[in-house]
Protein backbone atom coordinates (compact mmCIF):
# COMPACT_ATOMS: atom_id res chain seq x y z
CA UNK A 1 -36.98 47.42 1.20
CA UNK A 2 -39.64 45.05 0.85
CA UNK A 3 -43.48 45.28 1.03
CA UNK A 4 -45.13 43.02 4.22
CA UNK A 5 -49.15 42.62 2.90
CA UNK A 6 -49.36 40.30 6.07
CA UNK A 7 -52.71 38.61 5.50
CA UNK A 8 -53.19 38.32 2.06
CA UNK A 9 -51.79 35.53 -0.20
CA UNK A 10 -51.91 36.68 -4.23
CA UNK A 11 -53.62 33.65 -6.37
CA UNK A 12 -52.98 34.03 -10.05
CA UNK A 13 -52.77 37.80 -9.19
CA UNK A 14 -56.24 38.13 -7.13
CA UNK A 15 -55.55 39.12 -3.22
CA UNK A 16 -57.11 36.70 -1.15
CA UNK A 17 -57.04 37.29 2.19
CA UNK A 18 -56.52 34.59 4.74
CA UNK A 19 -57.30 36.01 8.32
CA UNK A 20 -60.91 38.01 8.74
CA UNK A 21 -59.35 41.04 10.21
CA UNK A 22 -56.77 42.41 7.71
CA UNK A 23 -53.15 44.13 8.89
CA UNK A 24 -52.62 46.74 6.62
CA UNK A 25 -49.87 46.54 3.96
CA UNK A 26 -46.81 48.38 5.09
CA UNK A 27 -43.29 48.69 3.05
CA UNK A 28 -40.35 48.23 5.34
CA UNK A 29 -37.06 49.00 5.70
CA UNK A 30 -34.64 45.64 6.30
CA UNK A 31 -34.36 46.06 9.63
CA UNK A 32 -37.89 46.90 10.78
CA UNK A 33 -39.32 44.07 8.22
CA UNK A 34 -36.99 41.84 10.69
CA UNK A 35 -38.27 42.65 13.62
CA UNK A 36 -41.73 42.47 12.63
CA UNK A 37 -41.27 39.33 10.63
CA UNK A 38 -39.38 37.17 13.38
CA UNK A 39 -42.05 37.34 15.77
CA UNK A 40 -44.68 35.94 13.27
CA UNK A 41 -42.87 33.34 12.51
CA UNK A 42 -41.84 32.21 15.99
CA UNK A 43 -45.22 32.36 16.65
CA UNK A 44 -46.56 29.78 13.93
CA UNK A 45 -47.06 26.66 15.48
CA UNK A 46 -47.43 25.05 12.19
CA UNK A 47 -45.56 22.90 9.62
CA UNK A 48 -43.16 25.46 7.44
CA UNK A 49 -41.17 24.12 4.16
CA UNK A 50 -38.72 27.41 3.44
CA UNK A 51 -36.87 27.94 0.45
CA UNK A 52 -33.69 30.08 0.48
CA UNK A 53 -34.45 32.81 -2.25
CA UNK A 54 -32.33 33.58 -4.91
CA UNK A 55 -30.97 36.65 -3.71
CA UNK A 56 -29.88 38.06 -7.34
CA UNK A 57 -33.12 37.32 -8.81
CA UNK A 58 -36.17 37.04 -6.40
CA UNK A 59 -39.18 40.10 -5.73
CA UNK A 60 -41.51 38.15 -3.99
CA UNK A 61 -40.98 35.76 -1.08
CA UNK A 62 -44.01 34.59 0.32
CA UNK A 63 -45.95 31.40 2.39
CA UNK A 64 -48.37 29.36 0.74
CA UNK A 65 -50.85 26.79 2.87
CA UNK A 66 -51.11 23.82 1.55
CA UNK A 67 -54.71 23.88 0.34
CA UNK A 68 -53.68 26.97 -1.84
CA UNK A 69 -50.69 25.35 -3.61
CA UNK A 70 -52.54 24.77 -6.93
CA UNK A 71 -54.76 28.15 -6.97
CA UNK A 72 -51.24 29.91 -6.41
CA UNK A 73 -49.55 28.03 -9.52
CA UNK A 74 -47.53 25.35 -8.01
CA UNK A 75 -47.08 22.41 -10.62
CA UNK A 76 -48.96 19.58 -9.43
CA UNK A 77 -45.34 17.42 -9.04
CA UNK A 78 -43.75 20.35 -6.77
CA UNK A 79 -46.67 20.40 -4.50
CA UNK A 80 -46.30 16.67 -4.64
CA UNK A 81 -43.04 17.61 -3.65
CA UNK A 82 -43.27 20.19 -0.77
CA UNK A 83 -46.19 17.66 0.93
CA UNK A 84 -44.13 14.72 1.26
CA UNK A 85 -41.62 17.07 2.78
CA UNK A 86 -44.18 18.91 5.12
CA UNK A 87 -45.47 15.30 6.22
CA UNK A 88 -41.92 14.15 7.94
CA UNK A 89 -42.01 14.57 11.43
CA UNK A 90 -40.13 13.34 14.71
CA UNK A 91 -36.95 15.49 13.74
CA UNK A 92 -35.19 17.53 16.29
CA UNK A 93 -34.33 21.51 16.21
CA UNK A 94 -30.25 21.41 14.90
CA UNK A 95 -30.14 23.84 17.29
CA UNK A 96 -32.11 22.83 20.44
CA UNK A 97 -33.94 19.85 21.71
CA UNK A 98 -37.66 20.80 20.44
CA UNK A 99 -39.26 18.95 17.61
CA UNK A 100 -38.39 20.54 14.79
CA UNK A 101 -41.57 22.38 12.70
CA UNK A 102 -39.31 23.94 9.65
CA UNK A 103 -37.48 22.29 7.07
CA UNK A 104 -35.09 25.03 5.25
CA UNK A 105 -33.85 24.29 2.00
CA UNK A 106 -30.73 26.37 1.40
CA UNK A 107 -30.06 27.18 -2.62
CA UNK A 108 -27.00 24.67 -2.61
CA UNK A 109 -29.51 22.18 -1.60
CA UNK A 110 -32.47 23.47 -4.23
CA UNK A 111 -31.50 25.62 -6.48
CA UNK A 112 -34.85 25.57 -8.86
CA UNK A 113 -38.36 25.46 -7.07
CA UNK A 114 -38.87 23.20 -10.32
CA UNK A 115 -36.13 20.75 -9.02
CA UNK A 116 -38.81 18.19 -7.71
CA UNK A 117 -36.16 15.39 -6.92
CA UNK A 118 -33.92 17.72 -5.11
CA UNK A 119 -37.14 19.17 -2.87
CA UNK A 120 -37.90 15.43 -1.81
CA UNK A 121 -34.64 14.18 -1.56
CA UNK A 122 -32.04 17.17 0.08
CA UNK A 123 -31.78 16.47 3.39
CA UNK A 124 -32.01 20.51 4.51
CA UNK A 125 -32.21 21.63 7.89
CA UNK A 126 -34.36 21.14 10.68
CA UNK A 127 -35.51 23.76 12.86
CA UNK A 128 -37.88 24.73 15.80
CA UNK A 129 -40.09 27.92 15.18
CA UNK A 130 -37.98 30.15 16.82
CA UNK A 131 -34.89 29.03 15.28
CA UNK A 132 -36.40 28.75 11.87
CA UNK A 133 -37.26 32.67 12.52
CA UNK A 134 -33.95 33.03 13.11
CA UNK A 135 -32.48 31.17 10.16
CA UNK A 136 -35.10 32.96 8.05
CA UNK A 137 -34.06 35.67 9.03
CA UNK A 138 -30.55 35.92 9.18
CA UNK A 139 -30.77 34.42 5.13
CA UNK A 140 -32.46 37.78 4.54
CA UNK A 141 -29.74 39.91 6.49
CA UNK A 142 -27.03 37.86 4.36
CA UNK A 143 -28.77 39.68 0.97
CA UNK A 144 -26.50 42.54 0.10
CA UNK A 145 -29.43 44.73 -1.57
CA UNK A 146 -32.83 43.45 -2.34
CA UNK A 147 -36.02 45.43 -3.23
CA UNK A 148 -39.21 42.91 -2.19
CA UNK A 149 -42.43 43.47 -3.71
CA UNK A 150 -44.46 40.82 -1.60
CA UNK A 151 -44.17 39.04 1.85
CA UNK A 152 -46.62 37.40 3.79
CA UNK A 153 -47.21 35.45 7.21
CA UNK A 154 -47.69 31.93 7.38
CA UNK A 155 -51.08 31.22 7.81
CA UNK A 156 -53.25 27.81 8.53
CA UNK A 157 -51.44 24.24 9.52
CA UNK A 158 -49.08 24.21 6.64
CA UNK A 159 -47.19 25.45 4.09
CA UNK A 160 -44.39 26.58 2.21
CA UNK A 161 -41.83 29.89 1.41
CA UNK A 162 -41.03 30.05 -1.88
CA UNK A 163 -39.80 32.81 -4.14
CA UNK A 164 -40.24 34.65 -7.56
């Protein structure tokens, strides 16, 4: 199960929407969260830094913009981190010949969001938005049993996935 609150990022604990018209918070089985998760994401045109969660621990999994990194509680050297990452460009899709938009970050790569060497230096995988959906995704279908308190949708030019 997890709960999609689609246009609302959580700062320090206050909701702060981030699209005028708010989509109503909805809890979701696995499949349906799927289905109505993949087509947002395919449809961001932005830049997308995703961390794999850590499926034994995580309960929120959720996109930050960039301009919201320190008002959501990123430490100032992991934003440092995640921007330098966000600002590489001219990579392919490893699956298709479009520039690539995401960078995933699997948990062999970065297993700590508080691993700032391994965030600027793991080479991770590049991906389109429609296969970065899909690799989103499919990490999601790979948990066995996971109970989600908070998703979003990406939102703005740029951003990041991360997970508590």
């Amino acid at each position: 199960m997890a709960t999609l609150v689609p246009d609302t990022l959580y700062l320090r604990g206050k909701a702060a929407k981030r699209r005028e018209q708010l989509r109503p918070e909805v809890s979701l089985c696995r499949e349906c969260l799927l289905g109505v998760i993949a087509n947002e994401l395919e449809k961001f045109r932005g830049r997308v830094v995703a961390f794999e969660p850590d499926a034994e621990t995580f309960t929120q999994y959720f996109f930050v913009g960039v301009p919201d990194f320190a008002a959501a509680g990123l430490a100032p050297e992991v934003a440092a981190a995640i921007e330098k990452r966000l600002g590489e460009s001219g990579a392919s899709c490893k699956e298709c010949s479009w520039t690539a938009t995401w960078l995933w970050l699997s948990r062999e790569q970065v297993a700590s969001l508080d691993d700032t060497a391994m965030i600027s230096a793991a080479p991770g995988d590049n991906f389109c938005s429609k296969h970065g959906a899909q690799k989103f995704c499919a990490a999601l279908e790979a948990i066995a049993e996971a109970n989600v308190f908070y998703m979003n949708v990406p939102y703005g030019d740029a951003g990041a996935y991360v997970w508590i």
